[in-house]
N, C-alpha and C. Protein backbone atom coordinates (compact mmCIF):
# COMPACT_ATOMS: atom_id res chain seq x y z
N UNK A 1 137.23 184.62 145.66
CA UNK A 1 138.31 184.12 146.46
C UNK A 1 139.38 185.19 146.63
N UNK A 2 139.45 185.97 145.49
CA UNK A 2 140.52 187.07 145.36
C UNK A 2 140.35 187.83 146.84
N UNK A 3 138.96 188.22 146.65
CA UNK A 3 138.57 189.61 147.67
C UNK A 3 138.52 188.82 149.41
N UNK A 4 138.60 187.80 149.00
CA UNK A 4 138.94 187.02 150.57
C UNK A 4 140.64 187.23 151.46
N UNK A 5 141.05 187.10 149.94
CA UNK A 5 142.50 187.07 150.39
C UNK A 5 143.19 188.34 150.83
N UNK A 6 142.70 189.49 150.05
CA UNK A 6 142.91 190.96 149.94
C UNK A 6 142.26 191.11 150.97
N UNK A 7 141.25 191.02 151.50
CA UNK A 7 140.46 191.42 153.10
C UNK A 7 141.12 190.80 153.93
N UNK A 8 142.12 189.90 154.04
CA UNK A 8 142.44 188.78 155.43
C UNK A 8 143.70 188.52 154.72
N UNK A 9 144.52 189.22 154.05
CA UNK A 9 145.88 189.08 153.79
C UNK A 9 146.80 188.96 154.98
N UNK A 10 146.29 189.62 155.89
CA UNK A 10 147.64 189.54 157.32
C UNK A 10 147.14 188.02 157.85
N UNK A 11 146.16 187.80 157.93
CA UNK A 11 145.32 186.23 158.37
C UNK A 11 146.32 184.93 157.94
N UNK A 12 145.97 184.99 156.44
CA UNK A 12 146.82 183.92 155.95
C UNK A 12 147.97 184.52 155.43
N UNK A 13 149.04 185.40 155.61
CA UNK A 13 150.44 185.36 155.86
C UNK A 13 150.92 185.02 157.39
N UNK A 14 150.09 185.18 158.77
CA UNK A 14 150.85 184.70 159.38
C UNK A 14 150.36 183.38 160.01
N UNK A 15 149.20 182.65 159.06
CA UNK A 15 149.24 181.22 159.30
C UNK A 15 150.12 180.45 158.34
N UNK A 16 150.85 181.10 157.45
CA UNK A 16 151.67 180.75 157.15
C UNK A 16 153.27 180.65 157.07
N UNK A 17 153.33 181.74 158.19
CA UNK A 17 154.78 181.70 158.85
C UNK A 17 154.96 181.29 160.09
N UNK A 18 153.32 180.35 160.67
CA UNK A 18 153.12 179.97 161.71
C UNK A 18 153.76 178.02 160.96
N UNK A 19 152.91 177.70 160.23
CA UNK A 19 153.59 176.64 159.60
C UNK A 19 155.08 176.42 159.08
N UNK A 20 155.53 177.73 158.67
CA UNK A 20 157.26 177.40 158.52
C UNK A 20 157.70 177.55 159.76
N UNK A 21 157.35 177.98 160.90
CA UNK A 21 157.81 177.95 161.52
C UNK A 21 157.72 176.35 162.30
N UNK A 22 156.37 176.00 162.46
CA UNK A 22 156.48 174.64 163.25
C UNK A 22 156.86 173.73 162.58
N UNK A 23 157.43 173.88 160.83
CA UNK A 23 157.78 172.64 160.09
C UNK A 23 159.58 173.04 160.38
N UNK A 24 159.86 174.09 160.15
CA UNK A 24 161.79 174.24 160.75
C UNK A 24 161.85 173.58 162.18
N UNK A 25 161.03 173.75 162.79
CA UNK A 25 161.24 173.35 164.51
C UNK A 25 160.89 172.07 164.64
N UNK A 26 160.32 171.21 163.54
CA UNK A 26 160.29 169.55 163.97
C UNK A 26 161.44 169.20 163.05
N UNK A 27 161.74 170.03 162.01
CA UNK A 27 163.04 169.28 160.83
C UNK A 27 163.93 169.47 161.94
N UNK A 28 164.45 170.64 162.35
CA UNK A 28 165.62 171.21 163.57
C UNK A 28 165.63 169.74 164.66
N UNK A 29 164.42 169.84 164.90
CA UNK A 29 164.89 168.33 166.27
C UNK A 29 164.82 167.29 165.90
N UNK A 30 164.18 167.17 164.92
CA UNK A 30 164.88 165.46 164.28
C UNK A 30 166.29 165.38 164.08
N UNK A 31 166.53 166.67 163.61
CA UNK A 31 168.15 166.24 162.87
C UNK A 31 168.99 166.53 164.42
N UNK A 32 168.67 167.68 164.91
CA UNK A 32 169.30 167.56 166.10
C UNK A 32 169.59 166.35 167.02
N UNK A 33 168.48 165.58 167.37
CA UNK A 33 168.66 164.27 168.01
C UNK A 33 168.61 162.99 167.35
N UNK A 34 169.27 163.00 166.25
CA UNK A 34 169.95 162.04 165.78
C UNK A 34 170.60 161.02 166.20
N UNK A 35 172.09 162.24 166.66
CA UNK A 35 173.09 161.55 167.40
C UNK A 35 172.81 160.98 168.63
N UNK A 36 171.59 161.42 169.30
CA UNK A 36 171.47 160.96 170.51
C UNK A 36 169.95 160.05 170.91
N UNK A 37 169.27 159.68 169.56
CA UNK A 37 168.08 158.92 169.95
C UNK A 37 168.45 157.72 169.68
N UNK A 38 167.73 156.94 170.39
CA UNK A 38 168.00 155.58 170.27
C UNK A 38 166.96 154.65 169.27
N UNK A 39 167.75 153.97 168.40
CA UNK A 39 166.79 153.01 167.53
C UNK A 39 165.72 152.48 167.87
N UNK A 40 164.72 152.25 167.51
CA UNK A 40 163.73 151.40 167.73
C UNK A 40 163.71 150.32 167.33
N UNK A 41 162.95 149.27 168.56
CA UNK A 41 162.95 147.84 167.69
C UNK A 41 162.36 147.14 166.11
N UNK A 42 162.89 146.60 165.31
CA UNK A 42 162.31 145.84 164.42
C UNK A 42 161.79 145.17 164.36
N UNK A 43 160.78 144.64 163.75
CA UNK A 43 160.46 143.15 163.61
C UNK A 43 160.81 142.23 163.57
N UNK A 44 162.11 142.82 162.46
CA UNK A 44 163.14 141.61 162.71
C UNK A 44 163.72 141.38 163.47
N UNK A 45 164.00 142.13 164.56
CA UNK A 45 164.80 142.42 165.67
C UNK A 45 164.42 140.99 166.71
N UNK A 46 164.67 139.68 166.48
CA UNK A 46 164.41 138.47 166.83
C UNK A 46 165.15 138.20 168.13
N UNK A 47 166.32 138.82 168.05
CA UNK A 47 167.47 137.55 168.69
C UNK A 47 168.14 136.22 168.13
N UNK A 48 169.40 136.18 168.89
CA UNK A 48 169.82 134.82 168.33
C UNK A 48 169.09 133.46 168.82
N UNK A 49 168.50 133.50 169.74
CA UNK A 49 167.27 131.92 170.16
C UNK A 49 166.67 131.68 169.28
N UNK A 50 164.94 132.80 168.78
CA UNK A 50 164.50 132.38 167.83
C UNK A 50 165.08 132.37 166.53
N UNK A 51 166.07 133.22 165.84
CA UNK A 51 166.84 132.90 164.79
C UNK A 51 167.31 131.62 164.79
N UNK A 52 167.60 131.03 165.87
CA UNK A 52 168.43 129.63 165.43
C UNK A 52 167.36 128.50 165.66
N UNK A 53 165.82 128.45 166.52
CA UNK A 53 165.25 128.13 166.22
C UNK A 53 164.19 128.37 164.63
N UNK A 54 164.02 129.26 164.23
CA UNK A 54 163.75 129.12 162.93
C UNK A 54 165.06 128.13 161.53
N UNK A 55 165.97 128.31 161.98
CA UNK A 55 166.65 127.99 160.84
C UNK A 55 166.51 126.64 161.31
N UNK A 56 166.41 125.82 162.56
CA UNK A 56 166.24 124.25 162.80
C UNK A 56 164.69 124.03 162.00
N UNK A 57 163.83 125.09 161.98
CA UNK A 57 162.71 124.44 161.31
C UNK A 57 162.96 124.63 159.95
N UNK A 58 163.61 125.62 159.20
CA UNK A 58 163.57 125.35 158.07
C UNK A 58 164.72 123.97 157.44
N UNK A 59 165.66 123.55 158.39
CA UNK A 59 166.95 122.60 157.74
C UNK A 59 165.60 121.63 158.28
N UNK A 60 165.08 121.07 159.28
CA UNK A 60 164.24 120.02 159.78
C UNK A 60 163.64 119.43 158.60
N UNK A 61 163.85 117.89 158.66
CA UNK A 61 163.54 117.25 157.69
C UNK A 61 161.77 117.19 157.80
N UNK A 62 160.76 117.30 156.34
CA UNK A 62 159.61 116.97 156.27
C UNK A 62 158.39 116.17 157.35
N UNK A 63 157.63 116.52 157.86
CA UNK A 63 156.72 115.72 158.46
C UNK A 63 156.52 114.38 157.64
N UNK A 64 155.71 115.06 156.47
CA UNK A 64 155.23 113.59 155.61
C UNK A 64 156.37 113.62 154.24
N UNK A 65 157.26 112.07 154.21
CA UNK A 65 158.15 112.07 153.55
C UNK A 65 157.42 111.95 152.25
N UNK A 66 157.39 112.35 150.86
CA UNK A 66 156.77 111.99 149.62
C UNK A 66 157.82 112.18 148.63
N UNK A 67 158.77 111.55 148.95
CA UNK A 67 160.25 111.34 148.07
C UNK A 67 159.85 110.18 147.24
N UNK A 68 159.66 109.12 148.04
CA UNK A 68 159.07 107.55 147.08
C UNK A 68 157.92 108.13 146.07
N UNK A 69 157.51 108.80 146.18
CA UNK A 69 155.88 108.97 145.51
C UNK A 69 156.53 109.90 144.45
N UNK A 70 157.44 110.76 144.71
CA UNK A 70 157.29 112.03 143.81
C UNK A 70 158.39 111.28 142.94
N UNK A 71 159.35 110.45 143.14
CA UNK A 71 160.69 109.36 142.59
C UNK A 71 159.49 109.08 141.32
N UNK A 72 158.05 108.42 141.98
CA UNK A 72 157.80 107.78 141.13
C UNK A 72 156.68 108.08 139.89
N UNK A 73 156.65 109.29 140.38
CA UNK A 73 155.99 110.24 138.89
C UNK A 73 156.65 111.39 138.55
N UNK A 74 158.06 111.30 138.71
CA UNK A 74 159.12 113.10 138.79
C UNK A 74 158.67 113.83 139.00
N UNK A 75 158.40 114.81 138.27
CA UNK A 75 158.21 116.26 138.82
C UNK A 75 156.93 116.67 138.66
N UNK A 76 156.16 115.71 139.70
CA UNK A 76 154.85 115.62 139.69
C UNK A 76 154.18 116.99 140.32
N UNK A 77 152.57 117.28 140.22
CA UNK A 77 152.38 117.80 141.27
C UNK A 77 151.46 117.31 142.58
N UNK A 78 151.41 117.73 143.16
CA UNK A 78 150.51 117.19 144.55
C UNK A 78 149.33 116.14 143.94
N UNK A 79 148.49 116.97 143.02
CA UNK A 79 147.57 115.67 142.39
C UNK A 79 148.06 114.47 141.96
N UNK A 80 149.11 114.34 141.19
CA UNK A 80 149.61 113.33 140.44
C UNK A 80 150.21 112.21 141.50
N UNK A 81 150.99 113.09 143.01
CA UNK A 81 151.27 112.46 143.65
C UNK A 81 150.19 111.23 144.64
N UNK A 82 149.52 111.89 144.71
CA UNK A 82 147.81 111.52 145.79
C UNK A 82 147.48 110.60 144.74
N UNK A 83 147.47 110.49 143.23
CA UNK A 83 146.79 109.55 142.41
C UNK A 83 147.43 108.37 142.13
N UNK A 84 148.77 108.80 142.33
CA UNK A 84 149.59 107.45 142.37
C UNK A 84 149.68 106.41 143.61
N UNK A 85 149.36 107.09 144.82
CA UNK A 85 149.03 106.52 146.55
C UNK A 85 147.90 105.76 145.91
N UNK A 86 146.80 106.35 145.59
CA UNK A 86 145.85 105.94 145.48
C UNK A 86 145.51 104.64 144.46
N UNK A 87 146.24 104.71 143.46
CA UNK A 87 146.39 103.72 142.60
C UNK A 87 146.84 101.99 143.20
N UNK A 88 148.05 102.63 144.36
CA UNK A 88 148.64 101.51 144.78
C UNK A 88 147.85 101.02 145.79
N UNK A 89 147.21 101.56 146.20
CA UNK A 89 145.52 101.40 147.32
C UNK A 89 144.78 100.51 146.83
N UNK A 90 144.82 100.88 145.43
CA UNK A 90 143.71 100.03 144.35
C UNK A 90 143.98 98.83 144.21
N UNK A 91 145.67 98.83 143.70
CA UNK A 91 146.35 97.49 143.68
C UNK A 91 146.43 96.85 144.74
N UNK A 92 146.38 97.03 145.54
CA UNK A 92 147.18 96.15 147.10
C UNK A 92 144.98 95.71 147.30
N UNK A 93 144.45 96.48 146.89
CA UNK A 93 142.85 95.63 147.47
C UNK A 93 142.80 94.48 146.23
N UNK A 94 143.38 95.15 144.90
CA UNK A 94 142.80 93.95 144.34
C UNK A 94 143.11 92.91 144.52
N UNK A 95 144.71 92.81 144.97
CA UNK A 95 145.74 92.07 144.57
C UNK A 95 145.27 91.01 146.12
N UNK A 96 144.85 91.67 146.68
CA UNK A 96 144.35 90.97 148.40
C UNK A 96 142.65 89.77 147.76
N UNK A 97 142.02 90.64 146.63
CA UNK A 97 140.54 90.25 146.64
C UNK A 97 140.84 89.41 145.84
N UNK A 98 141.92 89.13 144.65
CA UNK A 98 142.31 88.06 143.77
C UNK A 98 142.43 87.16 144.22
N UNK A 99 143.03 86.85 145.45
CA UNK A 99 143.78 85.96 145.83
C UNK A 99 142.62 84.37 146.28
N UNK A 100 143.14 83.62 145.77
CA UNK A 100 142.35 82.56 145.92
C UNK A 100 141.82 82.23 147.47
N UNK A 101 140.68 81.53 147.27
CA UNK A 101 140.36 81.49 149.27
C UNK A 101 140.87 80.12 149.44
N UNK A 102 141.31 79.97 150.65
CA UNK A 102 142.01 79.00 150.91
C UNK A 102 141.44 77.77 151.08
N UNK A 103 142.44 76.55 151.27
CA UNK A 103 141.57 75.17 150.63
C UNK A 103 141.09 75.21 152.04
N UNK A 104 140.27 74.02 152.15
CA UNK A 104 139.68 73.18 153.44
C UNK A 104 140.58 72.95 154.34
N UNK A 105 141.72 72.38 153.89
CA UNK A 105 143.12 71.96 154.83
C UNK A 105 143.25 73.57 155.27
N UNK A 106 143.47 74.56 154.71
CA UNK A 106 144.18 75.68 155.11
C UNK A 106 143.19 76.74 156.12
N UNK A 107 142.16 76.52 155.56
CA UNK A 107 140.93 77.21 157.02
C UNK A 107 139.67 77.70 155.55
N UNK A 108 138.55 78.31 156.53
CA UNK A 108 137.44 78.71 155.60
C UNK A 108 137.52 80.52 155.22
N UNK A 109 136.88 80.08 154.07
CA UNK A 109 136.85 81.67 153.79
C UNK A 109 135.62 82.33 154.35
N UNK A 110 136.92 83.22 154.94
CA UNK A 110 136.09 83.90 156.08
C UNK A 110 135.52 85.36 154.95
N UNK A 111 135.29 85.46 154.35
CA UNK A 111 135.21 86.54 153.34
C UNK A 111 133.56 86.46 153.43
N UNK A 112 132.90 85.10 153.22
CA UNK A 112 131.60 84.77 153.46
C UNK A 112 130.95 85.29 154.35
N UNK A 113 131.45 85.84 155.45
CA UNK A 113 130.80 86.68 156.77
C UNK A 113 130.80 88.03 155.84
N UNK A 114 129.34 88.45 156.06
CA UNK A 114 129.26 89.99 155.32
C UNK A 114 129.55 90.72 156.75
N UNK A 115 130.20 91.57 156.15
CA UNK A 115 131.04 92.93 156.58
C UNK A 115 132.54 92.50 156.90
N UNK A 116 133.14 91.00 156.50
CA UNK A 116 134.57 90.85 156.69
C UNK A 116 134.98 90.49 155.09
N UNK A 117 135.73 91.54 154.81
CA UNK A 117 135.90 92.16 153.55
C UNK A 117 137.78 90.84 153.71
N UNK A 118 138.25 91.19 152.13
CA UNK A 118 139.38 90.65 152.30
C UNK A 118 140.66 90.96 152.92
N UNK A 119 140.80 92.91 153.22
CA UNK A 119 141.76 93.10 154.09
C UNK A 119 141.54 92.51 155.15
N UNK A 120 140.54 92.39 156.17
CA UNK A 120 139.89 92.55 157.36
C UNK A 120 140.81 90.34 157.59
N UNK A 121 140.21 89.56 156.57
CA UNK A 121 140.66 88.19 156.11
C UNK A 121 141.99 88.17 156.53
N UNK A 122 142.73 88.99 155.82
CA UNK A 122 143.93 88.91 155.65
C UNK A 122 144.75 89.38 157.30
N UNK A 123 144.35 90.37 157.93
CA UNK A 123 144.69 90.45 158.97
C UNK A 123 144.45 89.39 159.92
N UNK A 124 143.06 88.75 159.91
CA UNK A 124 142.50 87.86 161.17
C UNK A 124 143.46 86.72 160.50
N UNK A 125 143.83 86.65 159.49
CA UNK A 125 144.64 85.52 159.59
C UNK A 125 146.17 85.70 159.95
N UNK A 126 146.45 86.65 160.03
CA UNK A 126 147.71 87.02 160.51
C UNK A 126 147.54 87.08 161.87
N UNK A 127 146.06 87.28 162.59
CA UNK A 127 146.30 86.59 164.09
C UNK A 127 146.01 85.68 164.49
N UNK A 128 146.13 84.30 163.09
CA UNK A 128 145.94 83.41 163.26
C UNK A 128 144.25 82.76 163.52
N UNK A 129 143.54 83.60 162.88
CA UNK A 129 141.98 82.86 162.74
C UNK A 129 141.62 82.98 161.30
N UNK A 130 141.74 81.59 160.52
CA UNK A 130 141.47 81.18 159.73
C UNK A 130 140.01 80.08 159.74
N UNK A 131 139.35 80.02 160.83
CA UNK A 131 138.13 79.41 160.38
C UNK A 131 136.72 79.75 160.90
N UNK A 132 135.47 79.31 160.44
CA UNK A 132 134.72 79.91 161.25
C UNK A 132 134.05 79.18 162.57
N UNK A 133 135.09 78.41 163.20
CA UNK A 133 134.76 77.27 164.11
C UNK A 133 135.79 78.62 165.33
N UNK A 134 136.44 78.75 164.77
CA UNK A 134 136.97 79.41 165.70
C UNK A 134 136.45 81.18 166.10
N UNK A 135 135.86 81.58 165.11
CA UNK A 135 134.85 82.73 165.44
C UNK A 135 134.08 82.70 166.12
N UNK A 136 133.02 80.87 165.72
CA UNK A 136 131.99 80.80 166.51
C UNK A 136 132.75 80.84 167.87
N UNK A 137 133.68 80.50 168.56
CA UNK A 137 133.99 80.09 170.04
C UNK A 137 134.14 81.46 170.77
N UNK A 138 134.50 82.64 170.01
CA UNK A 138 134.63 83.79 170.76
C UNK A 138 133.74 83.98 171.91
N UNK A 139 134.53 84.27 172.70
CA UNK A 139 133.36 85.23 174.04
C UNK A 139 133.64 86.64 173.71
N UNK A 140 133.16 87.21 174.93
CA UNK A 140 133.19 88.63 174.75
C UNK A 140 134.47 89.17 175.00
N UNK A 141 135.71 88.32 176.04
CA UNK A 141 136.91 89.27 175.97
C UNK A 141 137.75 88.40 174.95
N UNK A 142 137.45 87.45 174.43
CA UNK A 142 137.93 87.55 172.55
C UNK A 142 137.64 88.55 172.08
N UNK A 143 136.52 88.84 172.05
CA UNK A 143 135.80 89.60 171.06
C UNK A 143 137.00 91.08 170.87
N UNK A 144 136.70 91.00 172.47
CA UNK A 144 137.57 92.56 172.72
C UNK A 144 138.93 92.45 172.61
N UNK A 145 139.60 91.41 172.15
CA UNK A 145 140.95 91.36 172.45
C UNK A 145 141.53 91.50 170.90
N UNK A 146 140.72 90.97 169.68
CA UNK A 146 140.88 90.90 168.35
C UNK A 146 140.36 92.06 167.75
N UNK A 147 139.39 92.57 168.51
CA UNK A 147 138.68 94.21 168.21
C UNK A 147 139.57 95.18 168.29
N UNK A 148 140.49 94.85 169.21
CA UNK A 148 141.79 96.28 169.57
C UNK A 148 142.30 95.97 168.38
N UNK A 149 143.03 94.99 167.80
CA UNK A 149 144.10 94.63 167.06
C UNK A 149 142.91 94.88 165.39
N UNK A 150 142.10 95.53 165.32
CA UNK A 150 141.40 95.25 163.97
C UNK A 150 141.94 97.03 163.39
N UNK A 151 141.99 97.87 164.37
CA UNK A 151 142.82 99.25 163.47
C UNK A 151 141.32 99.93 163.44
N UNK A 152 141.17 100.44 161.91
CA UNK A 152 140.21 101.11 161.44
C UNK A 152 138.70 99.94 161.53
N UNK A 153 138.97 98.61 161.55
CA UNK A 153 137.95 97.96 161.26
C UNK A 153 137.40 97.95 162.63
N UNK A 154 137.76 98.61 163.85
CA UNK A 154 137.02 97.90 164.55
C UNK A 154 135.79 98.37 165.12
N UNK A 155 135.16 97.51 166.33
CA UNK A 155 133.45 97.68 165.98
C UNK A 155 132.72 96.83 165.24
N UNK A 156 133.76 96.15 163.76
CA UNK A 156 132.81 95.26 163.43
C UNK A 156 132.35 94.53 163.77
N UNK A 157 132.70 93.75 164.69
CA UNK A 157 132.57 92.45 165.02
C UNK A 157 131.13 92.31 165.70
N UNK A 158 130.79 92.91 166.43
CA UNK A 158 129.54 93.25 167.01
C UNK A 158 128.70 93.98 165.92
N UNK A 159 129.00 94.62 165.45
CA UNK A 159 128.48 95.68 164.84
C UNK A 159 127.45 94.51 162.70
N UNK A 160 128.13 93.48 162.89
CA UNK A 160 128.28 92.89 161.74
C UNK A 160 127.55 91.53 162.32
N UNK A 161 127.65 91.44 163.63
CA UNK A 161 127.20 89.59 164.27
C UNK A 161 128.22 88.92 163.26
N UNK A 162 129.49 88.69 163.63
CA UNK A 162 130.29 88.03 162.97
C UNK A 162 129.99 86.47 164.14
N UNK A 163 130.33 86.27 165.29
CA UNK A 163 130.08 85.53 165.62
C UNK A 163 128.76 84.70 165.40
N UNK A 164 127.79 85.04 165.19
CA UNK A 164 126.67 84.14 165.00
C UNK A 164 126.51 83.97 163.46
N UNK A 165 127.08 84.54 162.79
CA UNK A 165 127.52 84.18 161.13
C UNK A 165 128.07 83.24 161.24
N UNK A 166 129.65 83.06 161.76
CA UNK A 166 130.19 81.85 161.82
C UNK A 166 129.59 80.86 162.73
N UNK A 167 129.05 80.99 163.48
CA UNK A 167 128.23 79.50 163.98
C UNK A 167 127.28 79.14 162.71
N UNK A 168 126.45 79.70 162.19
CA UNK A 168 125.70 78.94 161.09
C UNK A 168 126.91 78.16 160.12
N UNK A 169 127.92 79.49 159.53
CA UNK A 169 128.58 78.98 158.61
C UNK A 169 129.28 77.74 159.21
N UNK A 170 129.82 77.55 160.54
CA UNK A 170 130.48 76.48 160.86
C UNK A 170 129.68 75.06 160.48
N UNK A 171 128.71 75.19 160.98
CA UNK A 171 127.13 74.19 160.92
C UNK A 171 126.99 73.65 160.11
N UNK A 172 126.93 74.83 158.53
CA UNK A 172 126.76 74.12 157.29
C UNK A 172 125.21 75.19 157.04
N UNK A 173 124.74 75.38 158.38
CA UNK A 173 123.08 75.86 158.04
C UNK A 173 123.01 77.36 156.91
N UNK A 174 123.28 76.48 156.05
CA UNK A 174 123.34 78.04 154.82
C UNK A 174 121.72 78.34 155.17
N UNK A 175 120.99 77.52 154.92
CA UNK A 175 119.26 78.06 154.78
C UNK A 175 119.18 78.68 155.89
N UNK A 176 119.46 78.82 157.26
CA UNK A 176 119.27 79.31 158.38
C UNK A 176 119.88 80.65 158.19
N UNK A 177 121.27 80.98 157.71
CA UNK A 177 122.40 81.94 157.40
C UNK A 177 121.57 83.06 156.44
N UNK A 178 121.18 82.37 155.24
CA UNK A 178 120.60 83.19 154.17
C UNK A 178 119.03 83.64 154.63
N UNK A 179 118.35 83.29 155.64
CA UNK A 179 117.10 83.71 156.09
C UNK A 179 117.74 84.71 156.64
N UNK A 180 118.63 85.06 157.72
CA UNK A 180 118.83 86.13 158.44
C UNK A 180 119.48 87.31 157.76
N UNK A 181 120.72 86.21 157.41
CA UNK A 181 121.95 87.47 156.87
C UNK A 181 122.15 87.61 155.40
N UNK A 182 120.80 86.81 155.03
CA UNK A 182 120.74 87.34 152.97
C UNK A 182 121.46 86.44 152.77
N UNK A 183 121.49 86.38 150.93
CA UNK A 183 122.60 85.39 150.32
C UNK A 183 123.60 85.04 150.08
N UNK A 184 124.12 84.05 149.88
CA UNK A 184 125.92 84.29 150.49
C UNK A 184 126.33 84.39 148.86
């Protein structure tokens, strides 16, 4: 390497006063135009619109409120919170499936139609169908008019032959009921 340098000594001395030179002449104009270049934009460089739209999303109150839930296990975390929803899910079915079926005077338990569970009960009686005399009578824009109002349940109704359940059940024809639709 020695005898490289000693043969081509003028070589690499003036590639190297070729480099001080082009490193003084970019330091020289940076500092030179200082005073006179203009900033470049930032990232942050937003504006006041989106700045004041961001700070409305961060003051903006929660999509999903979980103040009641988190009240009611403190300083829960997300699991603890979801298990306690879920718990009260549990309660509100049992507390619906406990509930005694209503007398003869009050209408039939409609629970006896398989695939009308006790929420499903509990709603049709809140639109006022408590028996299965009145299931059997549905037509088809009954059908469709109590189908909108069923939420997640709906479809069953067709989907389950609730109407021809309650005509047997109205009847009395359990043996006819339990040949088709199994045992009650």
């Amino acid at each position: 390497m020695l005898e490289m340098i000693e043969a081509n000594w003028i070589v690499f001395a003036l590639a190297l006063l070729i480099g001080l030179v082009v490193a003084w002449w970019i330091f020289a104009r940076g500092s030179t135009d200082a005073g006179r270049r203009e900033r470049r934009p930032d990232v942050l460089d937003e504006g006041a619109a989106p700045a004041q739209r961001n700070q409305a999303l961060i003051d903006a109150p929660p999509a999903a409120d979980l103040t009641p839930l988190a009240s009611a296990v403190g300083m829960a975390g997300i699991g603890e919170i979801v298990a306690v929803a879920a718990q009260d899910e549990v309660e509100q079915v049992a507390a619906a499936a406990a509930a005694p079926a209503p007398a003869t005077g009050e209408g039939d338990d409609l629970t006896r139609i398989k695939g009308l569970g006790p929420k499903i009960a509990a709603l049709l009686a809140s639109l006022g169908v408590t028996d299965f005399a009145q299931i059997s009578a549905w037509d088809e824009a009954e059908i469709d008019r109590i189908d909108a109002q069923l939420g997640a349940f709906a479809g069953r109704i067709r989907r389950d032959g609730w109407v021809e359940q309650a005509q047997l059940l109205a009847g009395g024809d359990t043996s006819a009921y339990e040949a088709k639709f199994g045992k009650l």
